[in-house]
N, C-alpha and C. Protein backbone atom coordinates (compact mmCIF):
# COMPACT_ATOMS: atom_id res chain seq x y z
N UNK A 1 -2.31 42.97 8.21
CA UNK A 1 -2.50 41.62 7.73
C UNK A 1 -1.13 41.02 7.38
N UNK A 2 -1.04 39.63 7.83
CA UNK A 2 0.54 39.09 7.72
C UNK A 2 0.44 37.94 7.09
N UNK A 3 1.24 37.21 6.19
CA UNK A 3 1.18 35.99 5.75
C UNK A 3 1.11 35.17 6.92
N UNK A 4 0.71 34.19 7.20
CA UNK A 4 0.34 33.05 7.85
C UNK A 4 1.36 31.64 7.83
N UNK A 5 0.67 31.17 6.46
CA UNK A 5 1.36 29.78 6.57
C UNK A 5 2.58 30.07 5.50
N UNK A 6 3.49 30.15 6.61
CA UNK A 6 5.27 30.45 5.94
C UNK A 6 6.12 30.66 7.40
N UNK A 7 7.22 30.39 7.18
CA UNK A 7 8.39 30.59 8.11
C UNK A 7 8.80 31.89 8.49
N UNK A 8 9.24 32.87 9.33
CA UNK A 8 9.25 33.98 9.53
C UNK A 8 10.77 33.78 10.63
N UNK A 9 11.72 34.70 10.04
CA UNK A 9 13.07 34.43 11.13
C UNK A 9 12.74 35.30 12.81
N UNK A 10 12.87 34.79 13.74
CA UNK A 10 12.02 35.39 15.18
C UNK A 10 13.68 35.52 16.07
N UNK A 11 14.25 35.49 15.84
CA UNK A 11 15.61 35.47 16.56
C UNK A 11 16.84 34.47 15.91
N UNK A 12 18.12 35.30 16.37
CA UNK A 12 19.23 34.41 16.56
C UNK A 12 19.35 33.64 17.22
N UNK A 13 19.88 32.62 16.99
CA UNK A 13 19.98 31.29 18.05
C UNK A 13 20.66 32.24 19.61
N UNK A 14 21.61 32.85 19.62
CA UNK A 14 22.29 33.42 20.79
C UNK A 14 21.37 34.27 21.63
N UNK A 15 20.25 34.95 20.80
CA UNK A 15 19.12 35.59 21.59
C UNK A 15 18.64 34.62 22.90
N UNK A 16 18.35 33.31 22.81
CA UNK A 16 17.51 32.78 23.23
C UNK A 16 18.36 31.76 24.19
N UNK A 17 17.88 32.33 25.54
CA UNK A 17 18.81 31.73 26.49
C UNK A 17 17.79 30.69 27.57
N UNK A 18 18.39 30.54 28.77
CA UNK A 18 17.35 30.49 30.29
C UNK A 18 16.94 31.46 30.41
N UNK A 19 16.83 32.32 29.98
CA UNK A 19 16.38 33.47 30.56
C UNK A 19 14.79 33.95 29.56
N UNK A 20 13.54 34.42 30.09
CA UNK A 20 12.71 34.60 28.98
C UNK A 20 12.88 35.78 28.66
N UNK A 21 12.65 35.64 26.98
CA UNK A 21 12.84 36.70 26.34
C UNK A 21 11.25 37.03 24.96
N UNK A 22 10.91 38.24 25.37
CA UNK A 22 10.11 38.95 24.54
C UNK A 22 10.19 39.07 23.24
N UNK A 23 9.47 39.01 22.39
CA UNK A 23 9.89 39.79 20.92
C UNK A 23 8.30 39.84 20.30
N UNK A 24 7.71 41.04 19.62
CA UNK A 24 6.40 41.09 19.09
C UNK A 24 7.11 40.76 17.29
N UNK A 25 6.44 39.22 17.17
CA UNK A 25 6.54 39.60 15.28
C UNK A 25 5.35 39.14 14.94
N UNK A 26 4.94 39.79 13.61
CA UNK A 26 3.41 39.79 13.27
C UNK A 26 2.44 40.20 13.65
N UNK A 27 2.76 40.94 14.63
CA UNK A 27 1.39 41.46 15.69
C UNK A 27 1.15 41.37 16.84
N UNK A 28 1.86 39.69 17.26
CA UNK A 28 2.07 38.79 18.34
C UNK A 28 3.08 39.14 19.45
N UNK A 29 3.05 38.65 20.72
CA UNK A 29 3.81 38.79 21.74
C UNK A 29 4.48 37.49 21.57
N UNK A 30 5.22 37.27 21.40
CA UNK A 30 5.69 35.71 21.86
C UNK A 30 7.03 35.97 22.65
N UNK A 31 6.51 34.58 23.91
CA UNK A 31 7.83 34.41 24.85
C UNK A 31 8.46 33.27 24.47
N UNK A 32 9.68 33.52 24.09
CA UNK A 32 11.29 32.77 24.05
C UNK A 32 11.66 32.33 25.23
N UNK A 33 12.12 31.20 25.06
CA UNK A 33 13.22 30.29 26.54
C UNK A 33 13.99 29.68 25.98
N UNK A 34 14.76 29.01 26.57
CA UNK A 34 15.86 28.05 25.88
C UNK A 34 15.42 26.98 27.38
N UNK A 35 15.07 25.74 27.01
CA UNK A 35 14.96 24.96 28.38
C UNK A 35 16.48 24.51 28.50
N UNK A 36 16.33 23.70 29.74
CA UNK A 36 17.85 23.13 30.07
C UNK A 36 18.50 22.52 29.19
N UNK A 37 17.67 21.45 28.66
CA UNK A 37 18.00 20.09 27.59
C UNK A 37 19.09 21.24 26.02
N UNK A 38 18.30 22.80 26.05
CA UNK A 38 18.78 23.54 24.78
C UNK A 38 17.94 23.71 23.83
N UNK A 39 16.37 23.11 24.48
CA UNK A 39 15.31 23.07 23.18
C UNK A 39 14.86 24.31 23.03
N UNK A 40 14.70 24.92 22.21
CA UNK A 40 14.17 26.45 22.12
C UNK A 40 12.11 26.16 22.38
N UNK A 41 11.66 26.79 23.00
CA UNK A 41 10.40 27.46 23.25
C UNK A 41 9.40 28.19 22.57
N UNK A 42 8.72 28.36 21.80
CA UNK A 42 7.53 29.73 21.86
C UNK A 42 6.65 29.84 22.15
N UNK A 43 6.22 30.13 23.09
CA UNK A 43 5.02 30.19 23.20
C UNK A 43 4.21 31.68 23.44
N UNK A 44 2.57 32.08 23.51
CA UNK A 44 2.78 33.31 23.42
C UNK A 44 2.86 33.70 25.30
N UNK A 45 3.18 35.01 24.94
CA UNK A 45 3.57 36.00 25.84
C UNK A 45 2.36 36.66 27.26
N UNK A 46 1.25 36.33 26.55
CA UNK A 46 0.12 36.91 27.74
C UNK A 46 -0.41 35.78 28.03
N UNK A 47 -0.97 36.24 29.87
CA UNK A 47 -1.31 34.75 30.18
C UNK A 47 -2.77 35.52 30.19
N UNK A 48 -3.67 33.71 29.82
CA UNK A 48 -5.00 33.85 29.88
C UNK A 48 -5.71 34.13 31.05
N UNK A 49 -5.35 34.23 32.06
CA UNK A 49 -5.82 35.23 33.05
C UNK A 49 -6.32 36.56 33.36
N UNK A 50 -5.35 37.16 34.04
CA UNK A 50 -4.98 38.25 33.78
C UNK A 50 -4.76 39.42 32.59
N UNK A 51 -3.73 38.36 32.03
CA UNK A 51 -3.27 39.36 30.30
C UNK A 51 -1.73 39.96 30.83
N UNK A 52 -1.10 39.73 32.12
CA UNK A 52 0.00 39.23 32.68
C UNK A 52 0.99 39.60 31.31
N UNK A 53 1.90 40.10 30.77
CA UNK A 53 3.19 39.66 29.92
C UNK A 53 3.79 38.42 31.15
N UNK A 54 3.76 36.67 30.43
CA UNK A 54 4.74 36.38 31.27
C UNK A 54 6.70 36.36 30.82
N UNK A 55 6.84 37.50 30.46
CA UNK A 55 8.23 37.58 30.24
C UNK A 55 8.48 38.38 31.45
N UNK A 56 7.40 38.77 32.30
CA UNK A 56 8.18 39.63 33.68
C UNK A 56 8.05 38.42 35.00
N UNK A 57 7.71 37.23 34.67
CA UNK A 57 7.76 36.15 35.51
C UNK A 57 9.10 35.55 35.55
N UNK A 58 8.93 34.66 35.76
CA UNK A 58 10.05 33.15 35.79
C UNK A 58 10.46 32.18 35.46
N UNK A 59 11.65 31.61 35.19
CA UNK A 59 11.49 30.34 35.07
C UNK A 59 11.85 29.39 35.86
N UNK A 60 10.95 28.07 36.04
CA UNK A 60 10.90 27.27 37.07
C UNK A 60 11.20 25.85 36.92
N UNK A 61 12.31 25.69 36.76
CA UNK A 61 12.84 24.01 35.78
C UNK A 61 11.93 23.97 34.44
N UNK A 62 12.06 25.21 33.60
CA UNK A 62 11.61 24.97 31.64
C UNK A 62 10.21 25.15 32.35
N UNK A 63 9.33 25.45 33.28
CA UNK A 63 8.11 26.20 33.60
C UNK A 63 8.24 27.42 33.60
N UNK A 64 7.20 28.12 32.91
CA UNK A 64 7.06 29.72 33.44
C UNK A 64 5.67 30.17 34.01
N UNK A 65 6.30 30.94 35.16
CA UNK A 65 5.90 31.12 36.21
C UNK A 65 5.16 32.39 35.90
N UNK A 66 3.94 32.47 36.07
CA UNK A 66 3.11 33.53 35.51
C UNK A 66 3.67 34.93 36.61
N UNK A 67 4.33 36.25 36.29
CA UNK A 67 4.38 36.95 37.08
C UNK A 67 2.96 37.76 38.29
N UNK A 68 1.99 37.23 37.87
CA UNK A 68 0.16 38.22 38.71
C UNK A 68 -0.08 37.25 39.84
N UNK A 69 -0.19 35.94 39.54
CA UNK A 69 -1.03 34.72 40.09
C UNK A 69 0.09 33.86 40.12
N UNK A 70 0.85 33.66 39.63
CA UNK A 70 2.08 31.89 40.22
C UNK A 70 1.29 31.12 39.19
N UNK A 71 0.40 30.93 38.33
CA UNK A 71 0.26 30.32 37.30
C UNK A 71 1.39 29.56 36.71
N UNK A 72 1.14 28.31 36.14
CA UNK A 72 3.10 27.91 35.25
C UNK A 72 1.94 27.39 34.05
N UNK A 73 3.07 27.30 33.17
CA UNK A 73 2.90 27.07 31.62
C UNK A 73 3.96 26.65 31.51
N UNK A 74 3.50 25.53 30.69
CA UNK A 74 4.83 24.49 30.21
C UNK A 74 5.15 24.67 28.99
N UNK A 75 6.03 24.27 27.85
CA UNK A 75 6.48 24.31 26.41
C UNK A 75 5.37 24.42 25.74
N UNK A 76 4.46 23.72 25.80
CA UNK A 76 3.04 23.45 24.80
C UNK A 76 2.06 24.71 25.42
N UNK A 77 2.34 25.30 26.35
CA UNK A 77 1.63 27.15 26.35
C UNK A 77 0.37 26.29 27.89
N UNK A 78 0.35 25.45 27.39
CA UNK A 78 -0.64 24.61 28.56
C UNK A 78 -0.20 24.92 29.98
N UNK A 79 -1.30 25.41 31.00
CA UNK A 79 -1.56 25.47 32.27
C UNK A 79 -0.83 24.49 33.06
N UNK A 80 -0.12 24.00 33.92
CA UNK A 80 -0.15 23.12 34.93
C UNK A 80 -0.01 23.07 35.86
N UNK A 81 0.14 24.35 36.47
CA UNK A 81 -0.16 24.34 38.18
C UNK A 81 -0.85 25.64 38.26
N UNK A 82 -2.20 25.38 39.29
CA UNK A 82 -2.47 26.86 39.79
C UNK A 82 -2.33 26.63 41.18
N UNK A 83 -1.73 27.36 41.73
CA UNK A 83 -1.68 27.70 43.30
C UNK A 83 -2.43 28.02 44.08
N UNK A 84 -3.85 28.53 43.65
CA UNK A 84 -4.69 28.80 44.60
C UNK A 84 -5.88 28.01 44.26
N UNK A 85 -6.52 27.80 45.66
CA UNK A 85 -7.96 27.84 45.65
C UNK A 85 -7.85 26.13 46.01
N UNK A 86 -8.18 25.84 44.59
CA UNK A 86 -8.36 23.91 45.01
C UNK A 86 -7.57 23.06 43.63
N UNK A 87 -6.84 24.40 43.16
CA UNK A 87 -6.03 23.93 42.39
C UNK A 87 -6.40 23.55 40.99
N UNK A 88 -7.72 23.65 40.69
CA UNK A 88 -8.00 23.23 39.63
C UNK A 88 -7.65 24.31 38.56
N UNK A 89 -7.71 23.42 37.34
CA UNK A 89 -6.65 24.45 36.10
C UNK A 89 -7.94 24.33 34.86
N UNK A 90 -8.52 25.33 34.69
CA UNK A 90 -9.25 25.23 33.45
C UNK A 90 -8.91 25.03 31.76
N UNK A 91 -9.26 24.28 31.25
CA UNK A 91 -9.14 23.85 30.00
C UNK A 91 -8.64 25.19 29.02
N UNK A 92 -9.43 25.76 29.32
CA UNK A 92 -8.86 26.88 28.54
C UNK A 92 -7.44 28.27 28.95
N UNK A 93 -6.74 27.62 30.29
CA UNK A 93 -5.61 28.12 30.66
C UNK A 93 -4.70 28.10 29.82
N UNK A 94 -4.57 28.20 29.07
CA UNK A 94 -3.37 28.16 27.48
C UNK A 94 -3.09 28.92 27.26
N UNK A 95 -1.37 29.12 26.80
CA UNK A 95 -1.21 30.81 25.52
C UNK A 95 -0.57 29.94 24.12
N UNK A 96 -1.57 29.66 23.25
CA UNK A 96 -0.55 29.75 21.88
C UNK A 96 0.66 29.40 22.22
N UNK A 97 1.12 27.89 21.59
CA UNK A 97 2.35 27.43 21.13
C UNK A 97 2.67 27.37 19.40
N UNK A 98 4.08 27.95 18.97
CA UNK A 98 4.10 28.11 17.83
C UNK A 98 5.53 26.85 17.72
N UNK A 99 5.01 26.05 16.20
CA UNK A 99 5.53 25.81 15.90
C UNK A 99 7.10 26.54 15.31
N UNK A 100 8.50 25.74 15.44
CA UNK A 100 9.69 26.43 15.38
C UNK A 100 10.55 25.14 15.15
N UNK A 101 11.72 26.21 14.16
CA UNK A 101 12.75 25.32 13.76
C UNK A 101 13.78 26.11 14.15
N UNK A 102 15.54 25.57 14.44
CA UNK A 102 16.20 26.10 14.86
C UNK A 102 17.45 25.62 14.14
N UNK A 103 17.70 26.49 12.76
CA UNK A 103 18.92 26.57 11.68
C UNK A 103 19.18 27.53 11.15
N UNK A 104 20.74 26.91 10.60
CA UNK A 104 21.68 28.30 10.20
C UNK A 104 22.02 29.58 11.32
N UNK A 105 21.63 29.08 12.86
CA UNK A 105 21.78 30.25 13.42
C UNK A 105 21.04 31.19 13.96
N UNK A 106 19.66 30.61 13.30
CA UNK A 106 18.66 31.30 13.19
C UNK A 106 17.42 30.47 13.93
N UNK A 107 16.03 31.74 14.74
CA UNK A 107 15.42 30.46 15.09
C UNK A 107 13.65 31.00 14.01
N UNK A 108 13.24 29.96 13.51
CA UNK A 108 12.42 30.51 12.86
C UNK A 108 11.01 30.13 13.34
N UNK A 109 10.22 30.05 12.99
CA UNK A 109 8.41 30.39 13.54
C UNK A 109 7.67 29.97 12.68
N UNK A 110 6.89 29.55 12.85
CA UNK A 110 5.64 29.50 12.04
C UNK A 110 4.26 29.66 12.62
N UNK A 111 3.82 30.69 12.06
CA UNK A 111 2.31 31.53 12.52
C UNK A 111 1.32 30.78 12.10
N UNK A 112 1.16 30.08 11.36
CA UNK A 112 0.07 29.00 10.30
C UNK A 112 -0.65 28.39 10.88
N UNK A 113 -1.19 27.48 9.95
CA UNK A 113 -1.94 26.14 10.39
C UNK A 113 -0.61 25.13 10.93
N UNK A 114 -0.98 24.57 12.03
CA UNK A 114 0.39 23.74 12.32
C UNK A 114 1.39 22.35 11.38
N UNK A 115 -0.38 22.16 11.08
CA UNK A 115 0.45 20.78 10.02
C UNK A 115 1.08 21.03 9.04
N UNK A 116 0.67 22.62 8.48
CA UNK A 116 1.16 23.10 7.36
C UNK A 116 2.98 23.74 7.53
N UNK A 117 3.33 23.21 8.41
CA UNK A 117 4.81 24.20 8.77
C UNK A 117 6.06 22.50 8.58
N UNK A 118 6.09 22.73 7.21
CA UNK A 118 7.23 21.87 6.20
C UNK A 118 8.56 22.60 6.74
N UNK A 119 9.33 22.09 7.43
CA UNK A 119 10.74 22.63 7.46
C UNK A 119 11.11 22.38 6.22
N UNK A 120 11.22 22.18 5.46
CA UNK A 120 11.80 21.85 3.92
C UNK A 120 11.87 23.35 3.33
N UNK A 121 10.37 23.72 3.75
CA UNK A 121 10.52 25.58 2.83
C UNK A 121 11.43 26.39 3.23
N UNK A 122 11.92 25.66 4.43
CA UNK A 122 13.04 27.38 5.29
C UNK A 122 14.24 27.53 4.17
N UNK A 123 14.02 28.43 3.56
CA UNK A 123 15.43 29.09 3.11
C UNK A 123 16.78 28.67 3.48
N UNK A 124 17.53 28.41 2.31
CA UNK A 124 18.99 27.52 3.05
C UNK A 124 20.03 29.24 2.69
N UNK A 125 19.74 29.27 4.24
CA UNK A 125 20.90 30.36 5.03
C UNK A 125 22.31 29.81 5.74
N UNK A 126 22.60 28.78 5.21
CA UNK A 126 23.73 27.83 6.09
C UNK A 126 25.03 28.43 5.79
N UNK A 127 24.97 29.95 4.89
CA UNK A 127 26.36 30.81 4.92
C UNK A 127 26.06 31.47 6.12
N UNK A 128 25.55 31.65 7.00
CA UNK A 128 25.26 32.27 7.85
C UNK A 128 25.91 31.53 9.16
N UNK A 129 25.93 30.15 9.56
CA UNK A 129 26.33 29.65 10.24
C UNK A 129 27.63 28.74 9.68
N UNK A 130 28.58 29.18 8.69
CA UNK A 130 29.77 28.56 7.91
C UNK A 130 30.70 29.46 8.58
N UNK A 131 31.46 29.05 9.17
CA UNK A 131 32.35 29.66 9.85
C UNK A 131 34.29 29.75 9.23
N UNK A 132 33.76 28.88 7.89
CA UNK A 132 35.28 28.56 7.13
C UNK A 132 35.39 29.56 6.25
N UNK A 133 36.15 30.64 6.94
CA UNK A 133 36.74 32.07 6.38
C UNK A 133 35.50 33.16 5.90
N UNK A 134 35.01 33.09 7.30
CA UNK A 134 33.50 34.07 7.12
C UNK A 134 32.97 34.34 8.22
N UNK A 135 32.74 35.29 8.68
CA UNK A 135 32.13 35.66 9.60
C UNK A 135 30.69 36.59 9.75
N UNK A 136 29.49 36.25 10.52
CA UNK A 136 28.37 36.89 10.42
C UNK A 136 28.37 37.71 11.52
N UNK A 137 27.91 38.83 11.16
CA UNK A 137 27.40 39.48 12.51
C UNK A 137 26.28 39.87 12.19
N UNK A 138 25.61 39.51 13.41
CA UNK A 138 24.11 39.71 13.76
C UNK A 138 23.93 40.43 14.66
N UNK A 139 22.42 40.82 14.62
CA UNK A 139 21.44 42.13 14.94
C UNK A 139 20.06 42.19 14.32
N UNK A 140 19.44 42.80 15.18
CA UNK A 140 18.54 43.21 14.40
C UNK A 140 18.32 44.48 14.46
N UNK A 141 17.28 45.21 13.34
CA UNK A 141 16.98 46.47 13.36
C UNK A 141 15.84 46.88 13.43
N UNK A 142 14.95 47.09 14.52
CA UNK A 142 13.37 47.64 14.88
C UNK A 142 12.91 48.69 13.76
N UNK A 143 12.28 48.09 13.20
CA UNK A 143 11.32 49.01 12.04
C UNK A 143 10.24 49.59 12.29
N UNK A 144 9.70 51.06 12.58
CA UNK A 144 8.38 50.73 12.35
C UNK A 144 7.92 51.84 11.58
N UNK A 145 7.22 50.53 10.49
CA UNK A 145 6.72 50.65 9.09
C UNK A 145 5.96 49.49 8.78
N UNK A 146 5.00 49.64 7.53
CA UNK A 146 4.86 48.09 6.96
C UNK A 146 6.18 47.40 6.73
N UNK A 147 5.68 45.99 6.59
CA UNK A 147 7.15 45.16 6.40
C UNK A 147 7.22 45.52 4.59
N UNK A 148 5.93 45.86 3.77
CA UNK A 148 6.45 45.77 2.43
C UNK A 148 6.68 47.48 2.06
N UNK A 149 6.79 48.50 3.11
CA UNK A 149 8.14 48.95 3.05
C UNK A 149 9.44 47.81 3.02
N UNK A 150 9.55 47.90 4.23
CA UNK A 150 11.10 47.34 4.02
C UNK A 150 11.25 46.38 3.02
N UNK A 151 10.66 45.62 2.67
CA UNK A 151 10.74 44.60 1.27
C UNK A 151 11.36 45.56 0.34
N UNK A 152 10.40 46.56 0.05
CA UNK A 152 11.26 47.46 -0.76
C UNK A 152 12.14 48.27 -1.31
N UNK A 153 12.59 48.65 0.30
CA UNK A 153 13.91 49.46 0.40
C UNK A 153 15.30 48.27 0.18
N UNK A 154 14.32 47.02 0.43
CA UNK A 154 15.95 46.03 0.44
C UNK A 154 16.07 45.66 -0.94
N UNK A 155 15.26 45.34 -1.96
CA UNK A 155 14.87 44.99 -3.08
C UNK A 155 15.70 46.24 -4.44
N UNK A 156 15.51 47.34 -3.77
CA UNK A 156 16.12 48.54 -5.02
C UNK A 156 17.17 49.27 -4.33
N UNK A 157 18.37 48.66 -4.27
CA UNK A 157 19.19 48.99 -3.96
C UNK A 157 19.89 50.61 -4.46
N UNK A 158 19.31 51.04 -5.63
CA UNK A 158 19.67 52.16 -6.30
C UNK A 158 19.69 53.52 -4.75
N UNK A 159 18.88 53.10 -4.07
CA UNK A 159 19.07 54.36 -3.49
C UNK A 159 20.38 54.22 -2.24
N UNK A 160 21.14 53.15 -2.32
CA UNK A 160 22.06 53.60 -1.38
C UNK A 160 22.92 54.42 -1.54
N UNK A 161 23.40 54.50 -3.11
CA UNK A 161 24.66 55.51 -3.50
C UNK A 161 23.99 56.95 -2.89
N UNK A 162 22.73 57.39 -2.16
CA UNK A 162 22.31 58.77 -1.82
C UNK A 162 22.04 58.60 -0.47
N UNK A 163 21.37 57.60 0.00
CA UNK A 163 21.17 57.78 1.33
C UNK A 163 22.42 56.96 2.08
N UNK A 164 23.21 56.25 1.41
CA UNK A 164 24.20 55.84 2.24
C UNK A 164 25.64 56.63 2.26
N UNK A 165 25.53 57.69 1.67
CA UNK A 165 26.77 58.41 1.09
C UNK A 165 27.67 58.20 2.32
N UNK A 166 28.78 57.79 1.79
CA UNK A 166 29.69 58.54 2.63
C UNK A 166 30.56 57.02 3.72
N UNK A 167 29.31 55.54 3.52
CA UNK A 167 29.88 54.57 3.90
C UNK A 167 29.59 53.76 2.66
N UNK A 168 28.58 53.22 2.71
CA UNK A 168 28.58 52.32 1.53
C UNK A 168 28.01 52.45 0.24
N UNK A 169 27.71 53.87 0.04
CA UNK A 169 27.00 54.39 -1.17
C UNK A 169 28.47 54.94 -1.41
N UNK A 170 28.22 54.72 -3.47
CA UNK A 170 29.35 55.29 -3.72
C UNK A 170 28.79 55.80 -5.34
N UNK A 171 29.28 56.19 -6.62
CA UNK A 171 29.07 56.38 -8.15
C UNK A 171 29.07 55.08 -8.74
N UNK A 172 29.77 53.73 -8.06
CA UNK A 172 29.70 52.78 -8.16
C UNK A 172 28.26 51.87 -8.29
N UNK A 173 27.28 52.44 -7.46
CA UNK A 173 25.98 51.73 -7.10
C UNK A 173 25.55 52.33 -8.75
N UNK A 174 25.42 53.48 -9.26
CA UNK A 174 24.37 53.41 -9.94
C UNK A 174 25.55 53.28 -11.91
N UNK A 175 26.70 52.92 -11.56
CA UNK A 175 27.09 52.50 -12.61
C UNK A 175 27.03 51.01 -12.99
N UNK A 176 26.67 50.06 -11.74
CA UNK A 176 26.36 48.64 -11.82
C UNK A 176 25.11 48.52 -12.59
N UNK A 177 24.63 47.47 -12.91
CA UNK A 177 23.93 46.76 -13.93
C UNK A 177 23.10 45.92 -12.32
N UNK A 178 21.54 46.24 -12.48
CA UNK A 178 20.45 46.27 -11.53
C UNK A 178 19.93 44.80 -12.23
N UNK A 179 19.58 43.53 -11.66
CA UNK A 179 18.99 42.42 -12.15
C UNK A 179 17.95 41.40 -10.98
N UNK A 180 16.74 41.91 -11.38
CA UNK A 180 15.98 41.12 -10.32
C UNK A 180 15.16 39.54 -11.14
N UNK A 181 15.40 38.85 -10.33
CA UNK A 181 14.92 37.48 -10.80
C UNK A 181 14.56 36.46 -9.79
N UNK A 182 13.24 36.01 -10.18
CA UNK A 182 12.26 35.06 -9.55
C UNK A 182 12.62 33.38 -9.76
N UNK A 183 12.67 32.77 -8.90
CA UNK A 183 12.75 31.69 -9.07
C UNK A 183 11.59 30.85 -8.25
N UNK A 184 10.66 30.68 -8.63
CA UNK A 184 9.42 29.62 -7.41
C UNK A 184 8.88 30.75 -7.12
N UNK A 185 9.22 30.77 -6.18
CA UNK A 185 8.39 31.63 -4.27
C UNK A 185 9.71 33.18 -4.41
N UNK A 186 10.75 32.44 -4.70
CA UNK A 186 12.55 33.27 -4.65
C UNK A 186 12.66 34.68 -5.35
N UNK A 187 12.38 35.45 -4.50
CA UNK A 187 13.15 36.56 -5.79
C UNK A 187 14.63 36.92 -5.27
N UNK A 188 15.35 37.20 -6.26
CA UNK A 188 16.66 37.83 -6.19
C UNK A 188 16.78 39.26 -6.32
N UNK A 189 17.59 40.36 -6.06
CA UNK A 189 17.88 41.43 -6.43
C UNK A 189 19.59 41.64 -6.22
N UNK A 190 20.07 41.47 -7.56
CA UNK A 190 21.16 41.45 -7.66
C UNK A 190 22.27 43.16 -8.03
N UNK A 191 22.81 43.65 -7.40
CA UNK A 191 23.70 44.38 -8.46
C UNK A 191 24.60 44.31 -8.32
N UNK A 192 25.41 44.14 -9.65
CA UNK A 192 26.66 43.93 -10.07
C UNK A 192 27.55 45.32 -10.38
């Protein structure tokens, strides 16, 4: 079970090219594009056909080209050409389009109700894309666990001085002063 109506980070802006790209978050398949214009894409990943991944298809001027059948799907996940038969495209030829915002570097998602996806809530990560005497490097790291594991391992930092020995664990971690604090929706986990 996953929160819903909230923002969820789904890639780096640099992930997401012409080229389609895969990523499962929440449960979901969703396929990534970058169209020509630079607009980022999501839509999901299996076509209603078949069940096709179309991330092993194509892209066809910002169409993707269903890899089973030549099917295309446009930005909005909607059907618009079938190639065979007499051409007709059934109403229900669709995969899930997700609403998405694309800041700080980051491209983010929303799984929700659609009307409910306020860019206002996204987290201001804009040190992330500040480039005046700072540099980010990005990645990601494939987990698999619940996510509230990882909430937690990021949240109590006490255990790096043991499991990180040797790079960034030091006698230092557990002589700092541990301070977690809520603000709204916000929690912090600070050590000093």
């Amino acid at each position: 079970m996953f929160l819903r109506n909230t923002w969820y980070v789904a890639a780096w802006s640099k992930e997401i090219t012409q080229e389609l790209f895969a990523r499962t978050i929440v449960g979901e398949s969703i396929l990534f594009y970058r169209k020509q214009d630079g607009t980022v894409v999501a839509i999901g990943n299996r076509c209603p056909h078949r069940f096709a991944p179309l991330n092993r298809g194509k892209l066809v001027d910002d169409i993707v080209q269903c890899p089973y059948h030549g099917l295309h799907f446009n930005e909005s996940g909607i059907c618009v050409y079938n190639p065979h038969g007499d051409g007709k495209i059934p109403k229900k030829a669709r995969v899930p389009q997700y609403p998405l915002c694309e800041r700080h570097d980051l491209i983010w998602l929303w799984f929700g109700e659609p009307e409910l996806a306020d860019e206002s809530k996204i987290p201001d990560f804009s040190c992330l894309s500040d480039t005046q005497g700072f540099r980010t490097v990005g990645g990601i790291i494939e987990m698999h666990a619940n996510y509230a594991l990882i909430i937690d391992n990021l949240m109590d930092l006490t255990h790096v001085e043991y499991v990180h020995e040797g790079t960034v664990g030091n006698e230092g971690i557990s002589d700092g002063e541990h301070v977690v604090e809520q603000y709204g929706t916000t929690v912090y986990s600070k050590l000093w």
